[in-house]
N, C-alpha and C. Protein backbone atom coordinates (compact mmCIF):
# COMPACT_ATOMS: atom_id res chain seq x y z
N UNK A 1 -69.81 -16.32 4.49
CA UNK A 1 -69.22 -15.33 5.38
C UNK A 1 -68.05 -14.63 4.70
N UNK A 2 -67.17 -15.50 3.66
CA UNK A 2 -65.74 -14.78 3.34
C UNK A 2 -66.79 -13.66 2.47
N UNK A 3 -68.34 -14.38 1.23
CA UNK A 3 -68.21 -13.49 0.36
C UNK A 3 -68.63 -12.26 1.48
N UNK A 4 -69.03 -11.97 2.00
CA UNK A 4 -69.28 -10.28 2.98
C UNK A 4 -68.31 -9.54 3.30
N UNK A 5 -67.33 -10.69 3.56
CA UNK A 5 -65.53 -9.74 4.21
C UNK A 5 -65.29 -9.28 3.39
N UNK A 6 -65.43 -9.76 1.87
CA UNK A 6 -64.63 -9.59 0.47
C UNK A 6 -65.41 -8.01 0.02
N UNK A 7 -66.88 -8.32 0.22
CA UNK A 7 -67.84 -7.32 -0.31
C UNK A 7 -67.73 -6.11 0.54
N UNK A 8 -67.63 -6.40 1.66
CA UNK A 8 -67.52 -4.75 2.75
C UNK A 8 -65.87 -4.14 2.20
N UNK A 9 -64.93 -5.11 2.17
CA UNK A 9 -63.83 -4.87 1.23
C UNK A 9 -63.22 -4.15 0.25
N UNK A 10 -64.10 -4.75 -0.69
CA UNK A 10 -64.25 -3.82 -1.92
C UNK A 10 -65.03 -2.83 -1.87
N UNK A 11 -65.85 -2.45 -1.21
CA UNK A 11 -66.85 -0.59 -0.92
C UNK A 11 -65.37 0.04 -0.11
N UNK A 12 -65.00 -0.56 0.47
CA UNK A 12 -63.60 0.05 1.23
C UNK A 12 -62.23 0.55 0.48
N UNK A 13 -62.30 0.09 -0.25
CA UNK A 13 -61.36 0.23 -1.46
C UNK A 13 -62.06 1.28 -2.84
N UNK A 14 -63.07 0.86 -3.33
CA UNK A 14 -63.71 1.89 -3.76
C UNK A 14 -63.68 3.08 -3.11
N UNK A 15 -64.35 2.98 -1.93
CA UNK A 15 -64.62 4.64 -0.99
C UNK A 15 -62.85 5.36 -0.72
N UNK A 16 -61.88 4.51 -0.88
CA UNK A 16 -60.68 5.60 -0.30
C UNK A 16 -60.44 6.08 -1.54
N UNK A 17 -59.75 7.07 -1.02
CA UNK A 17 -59.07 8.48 -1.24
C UNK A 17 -58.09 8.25 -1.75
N UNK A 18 -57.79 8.74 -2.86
CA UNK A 18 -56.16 8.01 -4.06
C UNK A 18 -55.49 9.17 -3.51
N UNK A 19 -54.48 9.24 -3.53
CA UNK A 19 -53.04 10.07 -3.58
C UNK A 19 -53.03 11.27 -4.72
N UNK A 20 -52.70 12.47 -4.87
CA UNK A 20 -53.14 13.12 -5.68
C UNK A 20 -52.06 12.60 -6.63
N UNK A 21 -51.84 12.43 -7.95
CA UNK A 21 -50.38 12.84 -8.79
C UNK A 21 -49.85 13.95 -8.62
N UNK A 22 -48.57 13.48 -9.51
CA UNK A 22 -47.53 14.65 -9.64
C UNK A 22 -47.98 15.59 -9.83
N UNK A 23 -47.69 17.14 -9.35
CA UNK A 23 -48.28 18.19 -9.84
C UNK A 23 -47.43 19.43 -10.72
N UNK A 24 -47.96 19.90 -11.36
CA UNK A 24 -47.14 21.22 -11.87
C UNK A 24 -47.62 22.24 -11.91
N UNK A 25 -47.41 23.89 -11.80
CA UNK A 25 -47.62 25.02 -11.48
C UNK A 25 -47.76 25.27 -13.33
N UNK A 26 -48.64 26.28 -13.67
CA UNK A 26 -48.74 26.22 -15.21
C UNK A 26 -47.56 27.51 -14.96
N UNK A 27 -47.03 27.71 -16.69
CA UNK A 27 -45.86 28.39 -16.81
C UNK A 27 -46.23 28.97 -17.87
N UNK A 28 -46.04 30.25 -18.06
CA UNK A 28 -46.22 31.16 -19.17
C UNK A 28 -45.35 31.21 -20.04
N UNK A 29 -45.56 31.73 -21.56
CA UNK A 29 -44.83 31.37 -22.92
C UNK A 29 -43.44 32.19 -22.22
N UNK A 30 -43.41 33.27 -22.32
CA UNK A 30 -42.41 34.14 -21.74
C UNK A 30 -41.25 33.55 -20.65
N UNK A 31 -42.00 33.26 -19.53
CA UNK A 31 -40.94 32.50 -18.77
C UNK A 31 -40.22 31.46 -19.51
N UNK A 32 -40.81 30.49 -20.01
CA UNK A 32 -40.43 29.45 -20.69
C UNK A 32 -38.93 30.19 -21.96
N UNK A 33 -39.40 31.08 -22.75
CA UNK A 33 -38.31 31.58 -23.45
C UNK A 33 -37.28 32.40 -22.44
N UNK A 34 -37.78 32.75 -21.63
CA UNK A 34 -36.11 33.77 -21.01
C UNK A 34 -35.66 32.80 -19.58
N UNK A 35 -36.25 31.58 -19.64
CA UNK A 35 -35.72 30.75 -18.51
C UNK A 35 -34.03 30.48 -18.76
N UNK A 36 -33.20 30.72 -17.53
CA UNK A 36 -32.02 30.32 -17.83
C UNK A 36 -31.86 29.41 -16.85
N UNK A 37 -30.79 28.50 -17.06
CA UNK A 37 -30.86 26.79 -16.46
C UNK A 37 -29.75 27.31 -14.74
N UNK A 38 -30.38 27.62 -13.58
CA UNK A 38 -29.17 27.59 -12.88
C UNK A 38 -28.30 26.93 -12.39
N UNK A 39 -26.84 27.36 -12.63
CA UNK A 39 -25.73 26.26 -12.42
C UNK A 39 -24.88 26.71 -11.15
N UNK A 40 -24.37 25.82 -10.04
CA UNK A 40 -24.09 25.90 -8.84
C UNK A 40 -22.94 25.03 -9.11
N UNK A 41 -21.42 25.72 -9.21
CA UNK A 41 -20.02 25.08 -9.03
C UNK A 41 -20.11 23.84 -7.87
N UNK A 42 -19.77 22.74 -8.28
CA UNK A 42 -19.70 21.72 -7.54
C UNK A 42 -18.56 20.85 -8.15
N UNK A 43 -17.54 20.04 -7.09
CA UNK A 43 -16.26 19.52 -7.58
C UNK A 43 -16.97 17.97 -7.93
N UNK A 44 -16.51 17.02 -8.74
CA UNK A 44 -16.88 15.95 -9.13
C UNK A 44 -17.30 15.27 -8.32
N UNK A 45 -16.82 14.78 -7.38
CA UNK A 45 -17.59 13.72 -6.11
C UNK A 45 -18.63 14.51 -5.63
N UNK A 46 -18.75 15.98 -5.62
CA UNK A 46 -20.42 16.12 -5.18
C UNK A 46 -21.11 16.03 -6.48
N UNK A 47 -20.78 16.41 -7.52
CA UNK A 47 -21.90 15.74 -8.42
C UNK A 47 -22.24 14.78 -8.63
N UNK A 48 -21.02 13.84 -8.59
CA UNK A 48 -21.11 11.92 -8.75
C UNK A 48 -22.30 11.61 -7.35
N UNK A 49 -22.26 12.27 -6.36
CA UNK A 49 -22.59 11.79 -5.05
C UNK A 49 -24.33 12.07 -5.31
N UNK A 50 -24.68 13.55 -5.90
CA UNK A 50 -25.95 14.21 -6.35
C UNK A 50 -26.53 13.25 -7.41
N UNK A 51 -25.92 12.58 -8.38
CA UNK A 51 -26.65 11.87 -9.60
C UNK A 51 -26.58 10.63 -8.78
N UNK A 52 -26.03 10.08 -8.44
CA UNK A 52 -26.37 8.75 -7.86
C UNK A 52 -27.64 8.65 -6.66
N UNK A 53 -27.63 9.64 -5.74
CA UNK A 53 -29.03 9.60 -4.38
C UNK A 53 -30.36 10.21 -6.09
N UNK A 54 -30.03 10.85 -6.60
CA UNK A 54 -30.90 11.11 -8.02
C UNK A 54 -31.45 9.59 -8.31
N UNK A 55 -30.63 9.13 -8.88
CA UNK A 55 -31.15 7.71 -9.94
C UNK A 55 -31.23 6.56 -9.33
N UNK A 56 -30.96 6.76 -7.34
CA UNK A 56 -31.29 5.39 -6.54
C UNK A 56 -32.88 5.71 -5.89
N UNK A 57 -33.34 6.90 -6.32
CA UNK A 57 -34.30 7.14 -5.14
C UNK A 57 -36.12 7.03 -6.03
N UNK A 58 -36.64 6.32 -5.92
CA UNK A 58 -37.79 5.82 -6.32
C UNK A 58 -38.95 7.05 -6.59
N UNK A 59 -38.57 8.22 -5.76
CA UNK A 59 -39.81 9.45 -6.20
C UNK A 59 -39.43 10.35 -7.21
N UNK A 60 -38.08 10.22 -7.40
CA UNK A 60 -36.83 11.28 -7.96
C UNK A 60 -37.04 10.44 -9.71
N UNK A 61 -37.24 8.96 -9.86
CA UNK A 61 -37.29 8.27 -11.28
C UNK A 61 -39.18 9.02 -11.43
N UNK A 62 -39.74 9.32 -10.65
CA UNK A 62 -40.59 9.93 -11.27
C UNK A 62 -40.43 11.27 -12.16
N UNK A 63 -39.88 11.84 -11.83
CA UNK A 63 -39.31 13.50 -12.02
C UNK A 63 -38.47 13.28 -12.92
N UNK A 64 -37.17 12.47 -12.88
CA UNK A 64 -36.17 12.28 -13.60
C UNK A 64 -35.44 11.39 -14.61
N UNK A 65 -36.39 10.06 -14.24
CA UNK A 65 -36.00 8.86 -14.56
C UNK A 65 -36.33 8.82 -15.93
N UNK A 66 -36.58 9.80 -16.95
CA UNK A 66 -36.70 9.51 -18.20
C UNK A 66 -35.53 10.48 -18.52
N UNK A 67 -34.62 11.23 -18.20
CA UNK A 67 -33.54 12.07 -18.66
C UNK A 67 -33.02 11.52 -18.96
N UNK A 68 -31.75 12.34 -20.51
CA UNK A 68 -30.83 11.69 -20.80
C UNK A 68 -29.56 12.13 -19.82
N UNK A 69 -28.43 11.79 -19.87
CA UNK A 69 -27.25 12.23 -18.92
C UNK A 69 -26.63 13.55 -18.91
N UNK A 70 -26.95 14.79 -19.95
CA UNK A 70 -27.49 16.03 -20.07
C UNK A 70 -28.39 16.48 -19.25
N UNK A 71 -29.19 15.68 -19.29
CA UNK A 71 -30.27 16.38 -18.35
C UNK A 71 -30.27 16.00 -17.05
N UNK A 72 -29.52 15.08 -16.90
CA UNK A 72 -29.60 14.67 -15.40
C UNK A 72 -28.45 15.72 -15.04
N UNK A 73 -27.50 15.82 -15.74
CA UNK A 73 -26.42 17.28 -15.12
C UNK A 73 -27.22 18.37 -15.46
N UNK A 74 -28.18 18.80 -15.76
CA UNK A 74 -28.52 20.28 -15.63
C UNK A 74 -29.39 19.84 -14.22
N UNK A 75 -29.84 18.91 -13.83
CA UNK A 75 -30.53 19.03 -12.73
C UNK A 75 -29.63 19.36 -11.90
N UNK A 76 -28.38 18.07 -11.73
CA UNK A 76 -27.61 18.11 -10.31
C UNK A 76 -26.44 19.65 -10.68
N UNK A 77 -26.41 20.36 -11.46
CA UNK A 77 -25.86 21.68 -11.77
C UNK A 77 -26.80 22.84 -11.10
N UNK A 78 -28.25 22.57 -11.13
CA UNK A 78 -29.16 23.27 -10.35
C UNK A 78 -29.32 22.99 -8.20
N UNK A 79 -28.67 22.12 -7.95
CA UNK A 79 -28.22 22.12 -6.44
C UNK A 79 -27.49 22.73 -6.14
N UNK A 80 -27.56 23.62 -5.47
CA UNK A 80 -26.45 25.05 -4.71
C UNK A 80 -26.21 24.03 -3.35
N UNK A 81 -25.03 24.15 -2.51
CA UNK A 81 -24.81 24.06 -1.20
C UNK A 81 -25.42 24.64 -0.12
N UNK A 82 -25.43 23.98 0.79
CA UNK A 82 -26.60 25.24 1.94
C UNK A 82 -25.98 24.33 3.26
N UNK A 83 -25.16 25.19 4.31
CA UNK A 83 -24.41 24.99 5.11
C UNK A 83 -25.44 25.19 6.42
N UNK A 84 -25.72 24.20 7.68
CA UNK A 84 -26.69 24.73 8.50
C UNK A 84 -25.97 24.16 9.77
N UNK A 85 -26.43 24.83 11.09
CA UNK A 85 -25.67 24.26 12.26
C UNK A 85 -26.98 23.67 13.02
N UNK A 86 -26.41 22.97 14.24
CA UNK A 86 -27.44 22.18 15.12
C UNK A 86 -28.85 23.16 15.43
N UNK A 87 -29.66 22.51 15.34
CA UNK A 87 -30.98 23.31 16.13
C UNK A 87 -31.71 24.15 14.75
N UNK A 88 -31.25 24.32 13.25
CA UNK A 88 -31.67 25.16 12.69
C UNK A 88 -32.87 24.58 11.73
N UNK A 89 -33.69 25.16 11.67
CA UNK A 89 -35.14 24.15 11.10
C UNK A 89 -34.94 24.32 9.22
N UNK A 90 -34.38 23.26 8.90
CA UNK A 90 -35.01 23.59 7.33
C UNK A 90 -35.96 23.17 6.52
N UNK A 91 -37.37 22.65 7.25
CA UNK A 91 -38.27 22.71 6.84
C UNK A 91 -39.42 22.56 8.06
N UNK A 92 -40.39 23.47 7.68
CA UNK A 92 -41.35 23.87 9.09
C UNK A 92 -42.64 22.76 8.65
N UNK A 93 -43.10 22.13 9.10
CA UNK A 93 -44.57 21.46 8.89
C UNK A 93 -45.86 21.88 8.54
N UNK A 94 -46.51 22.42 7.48
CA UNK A 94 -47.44 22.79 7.02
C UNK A 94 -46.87 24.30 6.33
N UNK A 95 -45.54 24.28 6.32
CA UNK A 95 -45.27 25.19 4.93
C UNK A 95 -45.80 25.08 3.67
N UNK A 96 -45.56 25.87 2.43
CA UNK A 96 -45.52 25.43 0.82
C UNK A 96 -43.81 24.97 1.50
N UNK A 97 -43.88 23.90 0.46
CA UNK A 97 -42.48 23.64 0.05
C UNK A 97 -42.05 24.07 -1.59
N UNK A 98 -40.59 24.89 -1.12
CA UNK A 98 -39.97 24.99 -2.80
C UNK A 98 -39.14 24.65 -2.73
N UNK A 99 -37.79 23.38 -1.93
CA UNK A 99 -37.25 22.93 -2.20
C UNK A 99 -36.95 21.83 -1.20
N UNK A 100 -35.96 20.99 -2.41
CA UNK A 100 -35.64 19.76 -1.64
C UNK A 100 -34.40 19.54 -1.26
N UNK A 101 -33.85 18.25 -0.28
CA UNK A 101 -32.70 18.71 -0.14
C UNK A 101 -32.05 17.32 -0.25
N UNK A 102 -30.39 17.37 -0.41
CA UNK A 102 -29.75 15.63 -0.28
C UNK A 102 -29.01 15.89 1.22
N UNK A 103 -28.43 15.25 1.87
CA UNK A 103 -27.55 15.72 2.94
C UNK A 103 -26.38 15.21 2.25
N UNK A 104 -25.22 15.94 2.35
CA UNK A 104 -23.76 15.64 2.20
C UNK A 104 -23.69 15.30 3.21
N UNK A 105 -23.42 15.87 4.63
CA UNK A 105 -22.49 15.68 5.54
C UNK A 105 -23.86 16.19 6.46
N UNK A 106 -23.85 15.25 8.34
CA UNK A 106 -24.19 16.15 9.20
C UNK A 106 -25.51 14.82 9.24
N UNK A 107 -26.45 15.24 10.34
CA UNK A 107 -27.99 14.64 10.43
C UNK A 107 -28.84 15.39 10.73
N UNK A 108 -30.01 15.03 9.81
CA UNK A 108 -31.13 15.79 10.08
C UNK A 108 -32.57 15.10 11.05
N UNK A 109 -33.29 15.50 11.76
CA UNK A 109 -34.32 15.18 12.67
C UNK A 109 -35.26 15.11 11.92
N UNK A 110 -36.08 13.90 12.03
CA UNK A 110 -37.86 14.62 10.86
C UNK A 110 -38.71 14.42 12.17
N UNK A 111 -39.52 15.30 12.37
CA UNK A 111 -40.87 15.36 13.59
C UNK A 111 -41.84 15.46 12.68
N UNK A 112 -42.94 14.85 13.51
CA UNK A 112 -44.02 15.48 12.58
C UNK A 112 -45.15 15.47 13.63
N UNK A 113 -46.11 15.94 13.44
CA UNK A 113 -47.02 17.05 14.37
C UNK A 113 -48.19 16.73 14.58
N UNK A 114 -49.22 16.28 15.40
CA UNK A 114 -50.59 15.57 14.82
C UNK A 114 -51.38 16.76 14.73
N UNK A 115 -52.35 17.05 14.16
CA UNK A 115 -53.07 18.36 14.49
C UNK A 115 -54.15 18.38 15.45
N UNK A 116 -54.81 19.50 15.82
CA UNK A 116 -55.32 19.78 16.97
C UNK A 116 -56.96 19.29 16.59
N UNK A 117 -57.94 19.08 17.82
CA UNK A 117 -59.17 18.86 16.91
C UNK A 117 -59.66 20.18 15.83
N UNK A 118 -59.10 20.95 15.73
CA UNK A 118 -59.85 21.88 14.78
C UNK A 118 -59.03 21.77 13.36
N UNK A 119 -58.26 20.72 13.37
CA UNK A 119 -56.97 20.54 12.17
C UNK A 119 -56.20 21.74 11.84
N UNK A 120 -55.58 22.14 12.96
CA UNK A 120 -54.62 22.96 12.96
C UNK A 120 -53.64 22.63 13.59
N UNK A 121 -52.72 22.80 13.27
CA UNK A 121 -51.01 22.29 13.78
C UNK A 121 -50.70 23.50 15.01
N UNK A 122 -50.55 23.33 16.24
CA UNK A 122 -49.98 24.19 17.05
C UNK A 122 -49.41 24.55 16.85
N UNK A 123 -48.84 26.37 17.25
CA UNK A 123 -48.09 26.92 16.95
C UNK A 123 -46.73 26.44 17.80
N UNK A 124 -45.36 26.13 16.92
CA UNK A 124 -44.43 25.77 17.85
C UNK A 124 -44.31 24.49 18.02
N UNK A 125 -45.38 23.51 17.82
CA UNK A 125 -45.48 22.13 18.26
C UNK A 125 -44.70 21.43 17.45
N UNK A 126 -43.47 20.95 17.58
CA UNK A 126 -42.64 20.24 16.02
C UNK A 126 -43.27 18.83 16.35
N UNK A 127 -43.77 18.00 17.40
CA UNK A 127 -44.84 16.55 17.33
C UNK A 127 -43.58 15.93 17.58
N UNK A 128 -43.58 15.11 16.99
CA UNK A 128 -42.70 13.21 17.47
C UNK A 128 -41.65 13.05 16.98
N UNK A 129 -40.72 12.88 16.81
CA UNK A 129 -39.46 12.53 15.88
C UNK A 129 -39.46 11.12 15.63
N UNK A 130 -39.53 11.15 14.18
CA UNK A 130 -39.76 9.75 13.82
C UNK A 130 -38.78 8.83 12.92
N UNK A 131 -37.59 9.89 12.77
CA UNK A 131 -36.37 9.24 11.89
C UNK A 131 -35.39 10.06 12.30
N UNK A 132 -34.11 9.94 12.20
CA UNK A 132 -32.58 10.46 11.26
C UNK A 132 -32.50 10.29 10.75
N UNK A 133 -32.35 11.27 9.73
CA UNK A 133 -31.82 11.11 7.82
C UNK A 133 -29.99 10.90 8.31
N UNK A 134 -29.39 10.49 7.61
CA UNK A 134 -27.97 11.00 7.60
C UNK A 134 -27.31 11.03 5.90
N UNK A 135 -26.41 11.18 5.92
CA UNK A 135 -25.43 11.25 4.37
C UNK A 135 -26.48 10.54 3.26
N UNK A 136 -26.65 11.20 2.28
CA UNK A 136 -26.99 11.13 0.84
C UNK A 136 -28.37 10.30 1.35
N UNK A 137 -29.07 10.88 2.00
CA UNK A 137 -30.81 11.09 2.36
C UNK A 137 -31.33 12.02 1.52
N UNK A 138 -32.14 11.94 0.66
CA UNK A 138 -32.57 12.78 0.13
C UNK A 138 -34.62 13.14 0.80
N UNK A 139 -34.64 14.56 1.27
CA UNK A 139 -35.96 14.80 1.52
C UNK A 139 -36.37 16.40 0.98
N UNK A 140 -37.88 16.09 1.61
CA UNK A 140 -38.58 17.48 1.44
C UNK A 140 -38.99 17.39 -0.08
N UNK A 141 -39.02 16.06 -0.58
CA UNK A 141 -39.90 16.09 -2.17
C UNK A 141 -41.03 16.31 -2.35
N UNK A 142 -41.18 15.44 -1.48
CA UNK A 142 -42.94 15.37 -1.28
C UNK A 142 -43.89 16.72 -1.36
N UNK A 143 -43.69 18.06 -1.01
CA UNK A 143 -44.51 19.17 -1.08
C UNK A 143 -44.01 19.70 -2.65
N UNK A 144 -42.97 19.32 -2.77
CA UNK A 144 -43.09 19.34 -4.69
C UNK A 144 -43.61 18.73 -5.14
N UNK A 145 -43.58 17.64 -5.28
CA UNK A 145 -44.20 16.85 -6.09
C UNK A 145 -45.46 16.54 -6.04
N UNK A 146 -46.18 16.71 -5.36
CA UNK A 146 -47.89 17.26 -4.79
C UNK A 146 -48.09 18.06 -4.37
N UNK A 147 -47.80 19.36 -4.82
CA UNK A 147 -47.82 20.71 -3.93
C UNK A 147 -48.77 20.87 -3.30
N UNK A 148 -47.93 19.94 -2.33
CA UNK A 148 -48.75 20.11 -0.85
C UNK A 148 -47.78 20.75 0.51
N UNK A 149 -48.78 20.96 1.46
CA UNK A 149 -48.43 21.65 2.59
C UNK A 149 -46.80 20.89 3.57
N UNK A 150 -45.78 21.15 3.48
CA UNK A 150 -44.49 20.14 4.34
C UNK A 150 -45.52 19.61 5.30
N UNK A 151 -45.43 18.13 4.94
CA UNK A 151 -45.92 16.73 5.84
C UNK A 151 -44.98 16.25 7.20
N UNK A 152 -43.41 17.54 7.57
CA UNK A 152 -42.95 17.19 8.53
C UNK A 152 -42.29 18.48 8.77
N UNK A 153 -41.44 18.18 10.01
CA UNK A 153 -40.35 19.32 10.19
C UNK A 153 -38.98 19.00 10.11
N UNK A 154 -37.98 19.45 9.60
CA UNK A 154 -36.74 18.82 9.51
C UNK A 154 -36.18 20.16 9.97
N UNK A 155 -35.21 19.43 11.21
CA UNK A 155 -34.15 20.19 12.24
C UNK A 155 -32.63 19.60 11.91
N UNK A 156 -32.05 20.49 11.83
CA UNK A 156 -30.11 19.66 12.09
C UNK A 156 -30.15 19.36 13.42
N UNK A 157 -29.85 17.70 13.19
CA UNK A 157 -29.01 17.30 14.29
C UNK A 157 -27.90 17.30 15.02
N UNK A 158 -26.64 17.51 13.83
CA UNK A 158 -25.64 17.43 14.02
C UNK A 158 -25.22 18.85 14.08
N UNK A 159 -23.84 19.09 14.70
CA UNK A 159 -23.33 20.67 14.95
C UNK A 159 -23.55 20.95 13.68
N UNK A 160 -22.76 20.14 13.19
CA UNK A 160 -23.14 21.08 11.13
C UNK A 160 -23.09 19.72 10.68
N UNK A 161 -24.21 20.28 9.27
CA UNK A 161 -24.57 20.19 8.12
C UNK A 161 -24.47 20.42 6.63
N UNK A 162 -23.97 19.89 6.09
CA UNK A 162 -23.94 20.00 4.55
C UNK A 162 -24.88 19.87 4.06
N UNK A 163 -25.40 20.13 2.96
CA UNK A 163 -26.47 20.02 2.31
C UNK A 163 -26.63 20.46 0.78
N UNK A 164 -27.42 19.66 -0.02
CA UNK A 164 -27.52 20.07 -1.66
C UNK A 164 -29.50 20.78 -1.98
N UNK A 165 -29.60 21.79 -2.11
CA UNK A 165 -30.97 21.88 -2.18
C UNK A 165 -31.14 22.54 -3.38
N UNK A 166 -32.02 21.97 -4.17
CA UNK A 166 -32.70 21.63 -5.29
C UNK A 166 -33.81 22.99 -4.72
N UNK A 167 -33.76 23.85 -5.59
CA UNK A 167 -34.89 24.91 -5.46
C UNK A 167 -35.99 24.49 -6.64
N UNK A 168 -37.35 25.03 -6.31
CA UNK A 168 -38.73 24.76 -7.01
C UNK A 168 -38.55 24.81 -8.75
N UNK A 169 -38.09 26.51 -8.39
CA UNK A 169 -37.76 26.89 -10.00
C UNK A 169 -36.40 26.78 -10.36
């Protein structure tokens, strides 16, 4: 009897569906030569605060975790500030995503949406709320890093928000 549990098991494991990998957008010779690195003024404790949610966060050592400490400051030099108040959506559910974000200060809502039988997301429908992010949360990787469709919606909770967002390019 176990060997059948084991055997229907393994066709079950065979038959699923892997996770796609990391993905990348191809880049032309040109871009590549006139690319300039963008840098966003930030006082030391937000950068100390940006490299550390960087090198604690398990999807981010995919992306980053082979940099030297050069390169980990041209990343956290590429986070601009982005100031948001209660109620304002910064990421819609079944967008492209081009960026990600850390929270400084403030909380963010994540909902997420089941789709309809025709697998379409209602218009308007933000679905369930299923967390608070708060301080040095880092989200919204996930549609980078598998450029895939935003898997949620993220709303400010709090009157205001701080925020570090990491743009695509």
């Amino acid at each position: 009897m176990d060997d059948d549990r084991d055997q229907k098991r393994m066709q079950q494991i065979k038959g699923a569906q892997r996770r796609k990998g990391v993905a990348a957008e191809s880049v032309a010779p040109t871009d590549v030569r006139d690319y300039k690195k963008p840098v966003y003024k930030k006082d030391s404790a937000a950068n100390d605060k940006i490299k550390e949610v960087l090198r604690q966060d398990q999807k981010m050592q995919v992306l980053f975790g082979h940099l030297d400490e050069a390169g980990i400051m041209d990343i956290v030099n590429a986070f601009k500030e982005r100031n948001a108040g209660q109620g304002e959506v910064l990421i819609q559910q079944g967008d492209e995503g081009d960026c990600l974000y850390i929270i400084d200060s403030g909380e963010v809502d994540i909902f997420v949406a089941r789709p309809g039988p025709d697998g379409r997301l209602a218009k308007g429908d933000r679905g369930s709320k299923v967390v608070t992010f708060g301080e040095r949360k880092l989200f919204g990787e996930l549609a980078l890093l598998y450029s895939a469709p935003r898997a949620a919606t993220a709303v400010v909770a709090s009157a205001k928000c701080r925020l570090w967002q990491l743009d695509r390019e």
